[in-house]
N, C-alpha and C. Protein backbone atom coordinates (compact mmCIF):
# COMPACT_ATOMS: atom_id res chain seq x y z
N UNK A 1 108.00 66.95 -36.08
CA UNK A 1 106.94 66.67 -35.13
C UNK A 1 107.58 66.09 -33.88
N UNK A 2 107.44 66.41 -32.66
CA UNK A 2 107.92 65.96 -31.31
C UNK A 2 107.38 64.73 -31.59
N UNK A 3 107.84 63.73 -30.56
CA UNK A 3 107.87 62.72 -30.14
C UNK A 3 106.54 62.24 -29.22
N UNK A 4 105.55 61.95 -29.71
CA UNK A 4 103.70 61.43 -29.24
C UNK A 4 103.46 60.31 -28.10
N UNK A 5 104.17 59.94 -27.49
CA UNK A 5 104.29 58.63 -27.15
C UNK A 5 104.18 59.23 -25.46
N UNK A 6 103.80 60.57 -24.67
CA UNK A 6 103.85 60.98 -24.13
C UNK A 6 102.69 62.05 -24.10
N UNK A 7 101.58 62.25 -23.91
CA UNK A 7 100.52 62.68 -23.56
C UNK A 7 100.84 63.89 -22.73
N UNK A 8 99.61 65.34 -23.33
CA UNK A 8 100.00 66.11 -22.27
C UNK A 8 98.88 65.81 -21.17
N UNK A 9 98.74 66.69 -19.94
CA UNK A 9 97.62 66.00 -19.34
C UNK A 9 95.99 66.25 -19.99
N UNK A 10 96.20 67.03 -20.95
CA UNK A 10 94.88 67.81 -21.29
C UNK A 10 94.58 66.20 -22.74
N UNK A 11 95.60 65.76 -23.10
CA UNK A 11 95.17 64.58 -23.82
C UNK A 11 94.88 63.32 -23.22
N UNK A 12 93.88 62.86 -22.76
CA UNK A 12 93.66 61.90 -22.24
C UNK A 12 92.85 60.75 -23.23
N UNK A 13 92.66 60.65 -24.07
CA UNK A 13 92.35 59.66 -25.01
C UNK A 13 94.42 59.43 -25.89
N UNK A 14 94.00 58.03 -26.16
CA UNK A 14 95.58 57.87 -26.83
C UNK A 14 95.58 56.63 -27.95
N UNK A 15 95.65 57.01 -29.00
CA UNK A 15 95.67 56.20 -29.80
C UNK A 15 97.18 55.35 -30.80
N UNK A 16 96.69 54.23 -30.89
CA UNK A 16 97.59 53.81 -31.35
C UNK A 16 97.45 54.17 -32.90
N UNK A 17 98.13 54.02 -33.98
CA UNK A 17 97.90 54.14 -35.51
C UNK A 17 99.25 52.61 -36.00
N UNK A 18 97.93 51.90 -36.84
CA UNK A 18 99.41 50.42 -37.20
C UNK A 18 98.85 50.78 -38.99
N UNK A 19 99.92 50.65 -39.85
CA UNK A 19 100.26 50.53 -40.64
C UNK A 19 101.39 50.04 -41.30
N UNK A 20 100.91 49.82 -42.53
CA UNK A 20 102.61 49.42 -43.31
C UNK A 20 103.57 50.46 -43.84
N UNK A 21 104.87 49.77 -43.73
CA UNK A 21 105.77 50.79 -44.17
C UNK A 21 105.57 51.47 -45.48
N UNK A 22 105.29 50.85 -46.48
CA UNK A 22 104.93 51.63 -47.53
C UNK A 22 103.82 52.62 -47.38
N UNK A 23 102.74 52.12 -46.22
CA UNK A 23 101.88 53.70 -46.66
C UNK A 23 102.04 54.38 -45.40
N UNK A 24 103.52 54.73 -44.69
CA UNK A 24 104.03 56.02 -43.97
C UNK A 24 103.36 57.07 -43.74
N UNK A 25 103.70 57.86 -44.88
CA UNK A 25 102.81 58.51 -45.63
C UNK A 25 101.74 59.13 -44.88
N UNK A 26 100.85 58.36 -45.20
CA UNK A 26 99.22 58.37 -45.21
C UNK A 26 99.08 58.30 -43.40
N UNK A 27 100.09 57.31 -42.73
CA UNK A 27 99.92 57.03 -41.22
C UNK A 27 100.13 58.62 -40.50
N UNK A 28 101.40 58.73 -40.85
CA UNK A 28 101.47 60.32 -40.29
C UNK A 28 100.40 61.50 -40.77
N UNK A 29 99.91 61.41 -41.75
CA UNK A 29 98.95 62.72 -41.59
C UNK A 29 97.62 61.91 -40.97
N UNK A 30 97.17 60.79 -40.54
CA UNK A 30 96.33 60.33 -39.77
C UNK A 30 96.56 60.58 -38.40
N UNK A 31 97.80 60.52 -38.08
CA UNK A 31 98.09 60.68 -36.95
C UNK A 31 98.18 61.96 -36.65
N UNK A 32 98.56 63.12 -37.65
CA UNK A 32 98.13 64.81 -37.36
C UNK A 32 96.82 65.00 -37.31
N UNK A 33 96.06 64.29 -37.48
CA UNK A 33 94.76 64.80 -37.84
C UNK A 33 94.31 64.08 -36.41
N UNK A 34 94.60 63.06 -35.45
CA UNK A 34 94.60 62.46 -34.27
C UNK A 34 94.91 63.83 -33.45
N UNK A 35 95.97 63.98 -33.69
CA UNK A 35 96.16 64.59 -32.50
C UNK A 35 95.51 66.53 -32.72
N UNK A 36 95.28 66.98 -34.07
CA UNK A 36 94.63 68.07 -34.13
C UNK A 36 93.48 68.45 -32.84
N UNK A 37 92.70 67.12 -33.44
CA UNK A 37 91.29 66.49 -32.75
C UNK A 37 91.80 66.65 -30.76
N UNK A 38 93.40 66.22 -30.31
CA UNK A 38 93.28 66.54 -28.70
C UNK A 38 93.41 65.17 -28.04
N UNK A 39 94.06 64.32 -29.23
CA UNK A 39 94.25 62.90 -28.60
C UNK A 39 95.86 63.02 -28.71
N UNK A 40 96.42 62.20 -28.06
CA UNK A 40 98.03 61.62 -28.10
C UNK A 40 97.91 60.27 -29.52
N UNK A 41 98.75 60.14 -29.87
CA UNK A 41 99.00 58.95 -30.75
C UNK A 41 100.27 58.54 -30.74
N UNK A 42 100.94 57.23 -31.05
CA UNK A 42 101.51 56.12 -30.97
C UNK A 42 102.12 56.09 -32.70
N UNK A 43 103.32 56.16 -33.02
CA UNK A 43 103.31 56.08 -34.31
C UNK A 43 104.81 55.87 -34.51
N UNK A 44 105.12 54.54 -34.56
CA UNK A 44 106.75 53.92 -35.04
C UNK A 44 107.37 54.97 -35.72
N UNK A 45 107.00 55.77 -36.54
CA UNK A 45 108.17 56.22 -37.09
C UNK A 45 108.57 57.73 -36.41
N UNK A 46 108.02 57.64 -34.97
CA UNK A 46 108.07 59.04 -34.73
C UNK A 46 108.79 58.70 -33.04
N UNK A 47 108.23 57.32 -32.75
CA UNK A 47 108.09 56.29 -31.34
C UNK A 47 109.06 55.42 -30.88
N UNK A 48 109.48 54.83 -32.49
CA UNK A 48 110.60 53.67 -32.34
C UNK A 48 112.25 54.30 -32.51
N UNK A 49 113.01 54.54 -31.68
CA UNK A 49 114.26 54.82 -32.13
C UNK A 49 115.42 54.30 -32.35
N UNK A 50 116.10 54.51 -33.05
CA UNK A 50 117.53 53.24 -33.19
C UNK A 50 117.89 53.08 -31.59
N UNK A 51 117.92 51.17 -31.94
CA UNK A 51 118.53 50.69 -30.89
C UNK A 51 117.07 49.88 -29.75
N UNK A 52 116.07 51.00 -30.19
CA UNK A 52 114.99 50.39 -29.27
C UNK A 52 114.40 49.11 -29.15
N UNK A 53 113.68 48.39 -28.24
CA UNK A 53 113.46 46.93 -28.14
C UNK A 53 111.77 47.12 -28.93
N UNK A 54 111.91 47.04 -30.44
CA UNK A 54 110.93 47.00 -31.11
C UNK A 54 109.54 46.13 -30.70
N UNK A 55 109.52 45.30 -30.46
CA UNK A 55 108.77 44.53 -29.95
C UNK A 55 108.22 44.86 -28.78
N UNK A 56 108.58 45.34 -27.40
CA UNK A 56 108.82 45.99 -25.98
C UNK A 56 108.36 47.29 -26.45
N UNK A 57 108.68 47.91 -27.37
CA UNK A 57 107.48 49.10 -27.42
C UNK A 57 106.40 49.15 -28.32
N UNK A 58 106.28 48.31 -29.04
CA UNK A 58 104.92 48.15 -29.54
C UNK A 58 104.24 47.70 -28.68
N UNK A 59 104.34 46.61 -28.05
CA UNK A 59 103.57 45.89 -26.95
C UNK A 59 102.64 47.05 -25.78
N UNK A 60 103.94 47.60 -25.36
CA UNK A 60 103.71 48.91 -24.14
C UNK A 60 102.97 49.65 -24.90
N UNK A 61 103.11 50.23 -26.03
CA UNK A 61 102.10 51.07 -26.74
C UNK A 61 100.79 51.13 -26.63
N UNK A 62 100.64 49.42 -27.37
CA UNK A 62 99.39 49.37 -27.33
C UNK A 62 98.54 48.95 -25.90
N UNK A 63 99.31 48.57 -25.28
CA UNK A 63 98.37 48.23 -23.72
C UNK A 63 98.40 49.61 -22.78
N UNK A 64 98.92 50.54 -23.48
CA UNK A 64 98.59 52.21 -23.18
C UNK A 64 97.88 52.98 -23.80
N UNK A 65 97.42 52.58 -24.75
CA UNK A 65 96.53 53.53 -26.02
C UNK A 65 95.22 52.98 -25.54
N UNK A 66 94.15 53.62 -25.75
CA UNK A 66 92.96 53.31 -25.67
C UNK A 66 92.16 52.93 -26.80
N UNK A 67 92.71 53.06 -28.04
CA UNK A 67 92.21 52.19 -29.38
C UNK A 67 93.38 52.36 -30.38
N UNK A 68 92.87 51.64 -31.26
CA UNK A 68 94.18 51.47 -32.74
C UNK A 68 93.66 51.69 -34.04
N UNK A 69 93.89 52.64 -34.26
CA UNK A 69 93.74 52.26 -36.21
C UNK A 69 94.28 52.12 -36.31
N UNK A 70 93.82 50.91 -37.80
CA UNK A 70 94.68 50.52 -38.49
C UNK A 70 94.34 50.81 -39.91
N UNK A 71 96.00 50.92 -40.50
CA UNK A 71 95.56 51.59 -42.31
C UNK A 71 95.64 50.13 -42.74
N UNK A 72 93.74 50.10 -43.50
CA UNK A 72 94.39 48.36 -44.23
C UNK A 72 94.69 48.83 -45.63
N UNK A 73 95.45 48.36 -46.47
CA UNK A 73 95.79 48.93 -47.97
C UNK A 73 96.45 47.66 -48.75
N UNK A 74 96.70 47.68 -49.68
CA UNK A 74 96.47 46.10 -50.67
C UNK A 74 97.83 46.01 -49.78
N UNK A 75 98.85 46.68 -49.30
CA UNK A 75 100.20 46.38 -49.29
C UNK A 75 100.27 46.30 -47.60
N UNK A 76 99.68 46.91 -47.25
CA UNK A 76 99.64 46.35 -45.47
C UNK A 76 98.93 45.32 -45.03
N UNK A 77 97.91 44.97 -45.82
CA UNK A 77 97.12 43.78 -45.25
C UNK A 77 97.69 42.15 -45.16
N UNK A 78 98.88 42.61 -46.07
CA UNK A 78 100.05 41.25 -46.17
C UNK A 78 101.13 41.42 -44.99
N UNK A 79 100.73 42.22 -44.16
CA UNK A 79 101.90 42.38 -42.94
C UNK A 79 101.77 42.12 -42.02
N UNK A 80 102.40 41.15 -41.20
CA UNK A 80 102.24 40.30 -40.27
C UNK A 80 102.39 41.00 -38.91
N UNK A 81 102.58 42.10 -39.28
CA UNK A 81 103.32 43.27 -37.86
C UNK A 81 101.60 43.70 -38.02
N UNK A 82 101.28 44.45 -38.96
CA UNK A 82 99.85 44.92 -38.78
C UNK A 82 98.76 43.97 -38.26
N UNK A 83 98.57 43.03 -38.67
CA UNK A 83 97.80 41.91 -37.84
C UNK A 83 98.19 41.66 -36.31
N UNK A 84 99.37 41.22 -35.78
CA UNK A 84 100.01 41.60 -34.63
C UNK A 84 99.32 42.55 -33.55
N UNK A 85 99.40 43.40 -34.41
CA UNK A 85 99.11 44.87 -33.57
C UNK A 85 97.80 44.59 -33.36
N UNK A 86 96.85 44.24 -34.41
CA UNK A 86 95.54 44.25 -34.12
C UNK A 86 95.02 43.31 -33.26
N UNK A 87 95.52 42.41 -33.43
CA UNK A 87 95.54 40.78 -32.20
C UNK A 87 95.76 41.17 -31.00
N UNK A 88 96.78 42.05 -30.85
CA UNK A 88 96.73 42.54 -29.09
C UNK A 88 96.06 43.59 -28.73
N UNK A 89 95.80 44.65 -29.82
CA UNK A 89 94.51 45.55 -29.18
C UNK A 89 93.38 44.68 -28.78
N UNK A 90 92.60 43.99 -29.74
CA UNK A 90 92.07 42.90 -29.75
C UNK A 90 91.51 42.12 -28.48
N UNK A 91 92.81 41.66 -28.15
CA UNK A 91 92.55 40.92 -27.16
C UNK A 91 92.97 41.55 -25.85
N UNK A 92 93.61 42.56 -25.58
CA UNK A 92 93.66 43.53 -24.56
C UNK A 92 92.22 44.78 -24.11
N UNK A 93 91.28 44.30 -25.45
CA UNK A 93 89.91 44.72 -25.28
C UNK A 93 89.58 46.43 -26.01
N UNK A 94 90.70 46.97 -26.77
CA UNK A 94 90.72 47.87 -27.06
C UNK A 94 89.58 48.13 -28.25
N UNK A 95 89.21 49.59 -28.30
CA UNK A 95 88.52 50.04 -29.54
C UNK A 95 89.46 49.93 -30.51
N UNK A 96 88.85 49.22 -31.86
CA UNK A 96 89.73 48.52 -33.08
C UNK A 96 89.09 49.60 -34.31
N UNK A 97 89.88 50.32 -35.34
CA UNK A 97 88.84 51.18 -36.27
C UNK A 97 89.87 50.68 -37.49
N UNK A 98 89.49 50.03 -38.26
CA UNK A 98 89.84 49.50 -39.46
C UNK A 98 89.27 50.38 -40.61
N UNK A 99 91.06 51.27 -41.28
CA UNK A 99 90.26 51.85 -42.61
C UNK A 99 91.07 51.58 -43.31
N UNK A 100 90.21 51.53 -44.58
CA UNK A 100 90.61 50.68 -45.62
C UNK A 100 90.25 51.71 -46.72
N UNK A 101 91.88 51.42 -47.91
CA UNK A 101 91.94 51.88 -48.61
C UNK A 101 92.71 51.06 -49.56
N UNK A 102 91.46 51.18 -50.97
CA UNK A 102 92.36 49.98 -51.91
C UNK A 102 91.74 48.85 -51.53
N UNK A 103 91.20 48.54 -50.71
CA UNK A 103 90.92 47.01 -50.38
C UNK A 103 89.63 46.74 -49.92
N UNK A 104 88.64 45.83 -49.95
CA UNK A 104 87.67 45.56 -49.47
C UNK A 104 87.64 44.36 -48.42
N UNK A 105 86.07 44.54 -47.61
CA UNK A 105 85.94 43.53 -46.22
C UNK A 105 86.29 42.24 -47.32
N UNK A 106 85.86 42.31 -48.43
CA UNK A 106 85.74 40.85 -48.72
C UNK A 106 87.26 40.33 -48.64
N UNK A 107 87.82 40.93 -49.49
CA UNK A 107 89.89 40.42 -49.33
C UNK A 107 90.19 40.61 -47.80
N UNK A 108 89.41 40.71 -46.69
CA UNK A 108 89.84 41.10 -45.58
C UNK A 108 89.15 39.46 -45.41
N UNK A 109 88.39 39.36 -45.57
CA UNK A 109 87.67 38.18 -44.94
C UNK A 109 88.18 36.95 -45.31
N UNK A 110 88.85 37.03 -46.70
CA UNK A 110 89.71 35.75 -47.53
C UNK A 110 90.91 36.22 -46.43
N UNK A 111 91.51 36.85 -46.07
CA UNK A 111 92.87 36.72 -45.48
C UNK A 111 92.86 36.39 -43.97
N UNK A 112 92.02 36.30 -43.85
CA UNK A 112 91.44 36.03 -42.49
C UNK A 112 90.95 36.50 -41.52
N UNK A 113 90.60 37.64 -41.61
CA UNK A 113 90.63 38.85 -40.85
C UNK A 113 88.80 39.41 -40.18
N UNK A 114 88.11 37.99 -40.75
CA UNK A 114 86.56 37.55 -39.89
C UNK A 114 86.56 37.81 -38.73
N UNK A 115 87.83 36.86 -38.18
CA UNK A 115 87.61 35.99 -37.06
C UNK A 115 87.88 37.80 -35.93
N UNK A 116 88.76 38.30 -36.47
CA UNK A 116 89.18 39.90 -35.68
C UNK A 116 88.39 40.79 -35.73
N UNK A 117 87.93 41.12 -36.82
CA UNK A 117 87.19 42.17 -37.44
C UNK A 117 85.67 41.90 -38.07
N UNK A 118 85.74 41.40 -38.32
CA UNK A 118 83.79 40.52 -38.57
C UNK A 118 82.73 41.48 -38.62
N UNK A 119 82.60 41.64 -36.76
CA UNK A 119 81.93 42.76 -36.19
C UNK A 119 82.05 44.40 -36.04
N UNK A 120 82.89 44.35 -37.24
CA UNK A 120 83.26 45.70 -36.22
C UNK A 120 82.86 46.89 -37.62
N UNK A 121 82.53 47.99 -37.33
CA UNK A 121 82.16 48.88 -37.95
C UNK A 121 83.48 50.02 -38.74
N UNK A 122 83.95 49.31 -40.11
CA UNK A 122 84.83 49.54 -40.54
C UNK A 122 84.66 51.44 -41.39
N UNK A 123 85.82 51.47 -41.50
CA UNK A 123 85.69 52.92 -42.25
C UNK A 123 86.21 52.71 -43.74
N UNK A 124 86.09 53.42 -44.25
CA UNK A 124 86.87 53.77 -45.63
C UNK A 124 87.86 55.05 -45.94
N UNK A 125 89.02 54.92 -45.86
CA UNK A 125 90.02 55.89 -45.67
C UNK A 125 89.82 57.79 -45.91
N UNK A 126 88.67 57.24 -47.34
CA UNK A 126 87.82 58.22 -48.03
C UNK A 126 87.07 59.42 -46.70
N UNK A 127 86.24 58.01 -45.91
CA UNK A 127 85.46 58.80 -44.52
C UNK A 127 86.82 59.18 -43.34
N UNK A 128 87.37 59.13 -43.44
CA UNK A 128 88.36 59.19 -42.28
C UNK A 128 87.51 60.60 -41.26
N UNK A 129 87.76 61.52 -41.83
CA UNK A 129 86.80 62.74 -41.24
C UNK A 129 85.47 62.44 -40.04
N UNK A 130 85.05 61.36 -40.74
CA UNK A 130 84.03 61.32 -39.65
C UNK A 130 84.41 60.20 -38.66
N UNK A 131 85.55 59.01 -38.87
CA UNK A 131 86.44 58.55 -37.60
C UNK A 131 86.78 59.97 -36.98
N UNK A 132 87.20 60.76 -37.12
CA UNK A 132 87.89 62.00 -36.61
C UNK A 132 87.37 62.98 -35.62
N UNK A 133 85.74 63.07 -36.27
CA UNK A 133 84.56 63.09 -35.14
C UNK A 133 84.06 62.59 -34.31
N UNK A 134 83.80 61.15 -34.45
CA UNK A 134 83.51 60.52 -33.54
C UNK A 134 84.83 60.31 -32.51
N UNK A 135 86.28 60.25 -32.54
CA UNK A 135 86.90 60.27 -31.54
C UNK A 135 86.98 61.92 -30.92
N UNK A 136 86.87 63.06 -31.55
CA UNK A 136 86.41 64.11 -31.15
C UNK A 136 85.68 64.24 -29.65
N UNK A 137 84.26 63.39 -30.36
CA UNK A 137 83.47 62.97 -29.19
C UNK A 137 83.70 62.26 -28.34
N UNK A 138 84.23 61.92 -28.26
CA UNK A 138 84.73 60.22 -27.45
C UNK A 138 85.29 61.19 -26.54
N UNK A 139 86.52 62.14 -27.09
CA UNK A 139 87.62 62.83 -25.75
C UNK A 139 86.36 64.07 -25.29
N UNK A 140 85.78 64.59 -26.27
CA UNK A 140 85.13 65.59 -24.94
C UNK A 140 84.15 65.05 -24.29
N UNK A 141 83.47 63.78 -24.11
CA UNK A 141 82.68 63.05 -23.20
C UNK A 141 83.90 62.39 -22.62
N UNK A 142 84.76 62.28 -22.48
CA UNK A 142 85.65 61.00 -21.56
C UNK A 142 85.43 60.54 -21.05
C-alpha cells in the first residue's frame, strides 16, 4: 500500500486511525476501507519511518486530519499513545469515532475515558460499515 499521509486532491476529508500495536491488523483494513470510501488516512505503520521524529508526526498528523478513529480493544485501551492521540484530536476540536471491540463504555468509563468520550456517539467494531457511511457522506457533502 503507498504511503497515505498525502492526499490526492479529489480526497479532501483525512482521517487519522490510532490504535494499538497488537491490533495492526484490524487498523489497516480500517484504514482500506477509509480510503475505499475517498478519504486519505494517517496510519503509523504505513506513515512512521525509521529514523522519523515519532512524536513530530503524530502531532502534524493529527492537526491535519479532520477526525480520528480510534480502535478501543481490551489491549489498546491500556495505551498511553492511544489516549494521547485522542487528547489532541480532542482538544484540537476534531471529529472523535471510538470503536470498540472486546470492550465496553463501562471499562472505558472506569479507565477514565468519561471525561473524553462521555458524549460522544460510540460504534462497535461489529458496525464499522455504517461509520463507513456516514463518513461516505460527510466527503460527498464537504
Amino acid at each position: 500500500m503507498s504511503r497515505s499521509s498525502e492526499p490526492s486532491q479529489a480526497e479532501a476529508m483525512m482521517v487519522f486511525v490510532s490504535h494499538g500495536w497488537a491490533d495492526a491488523w484490524v487498523a489497516r483494513q480500517i484504514a482500506r476501507c477509509i480510503a475505499d470510501r475517498g478519504a486519505a488516512f494517517f496510519l503509523d505503520v504505513y506513515d512512521i519511518e525509521s529514523g522519523d521524529d515519532t512524536d513530530e508526526k503524530i502531532r502534524s498528523a493529527i492537526v491535519a486530519r479532520d477526525e480520528l478513529v480510534a480502535l478501543l480493544t481490551p489491549v489498546s485501551r491500556k495505551r498511553n499513545w492511544l489516549w494521547a492521540e485522542m487528547g489532541a484530536a480532542w482538544s484540537h476540536g476534531k471529529r472523535l469515532v471510538p470503536l470498540l471491540y472486546g470492550v465496553t463504555r463501562q471499562e472505558l468509563d472506569n479507565d477514565g475515558g468519561a471525561a473524553m468520550l462521555g458524549r460522544l456517539n460510540y460504534r462497535n467494531l461489529n458496525d464499522v460499515d455504517q461509520y463507513l457511511e456516514e463518513l461516505k457522506r460527510r466527503i460527498e457533502h464537504g
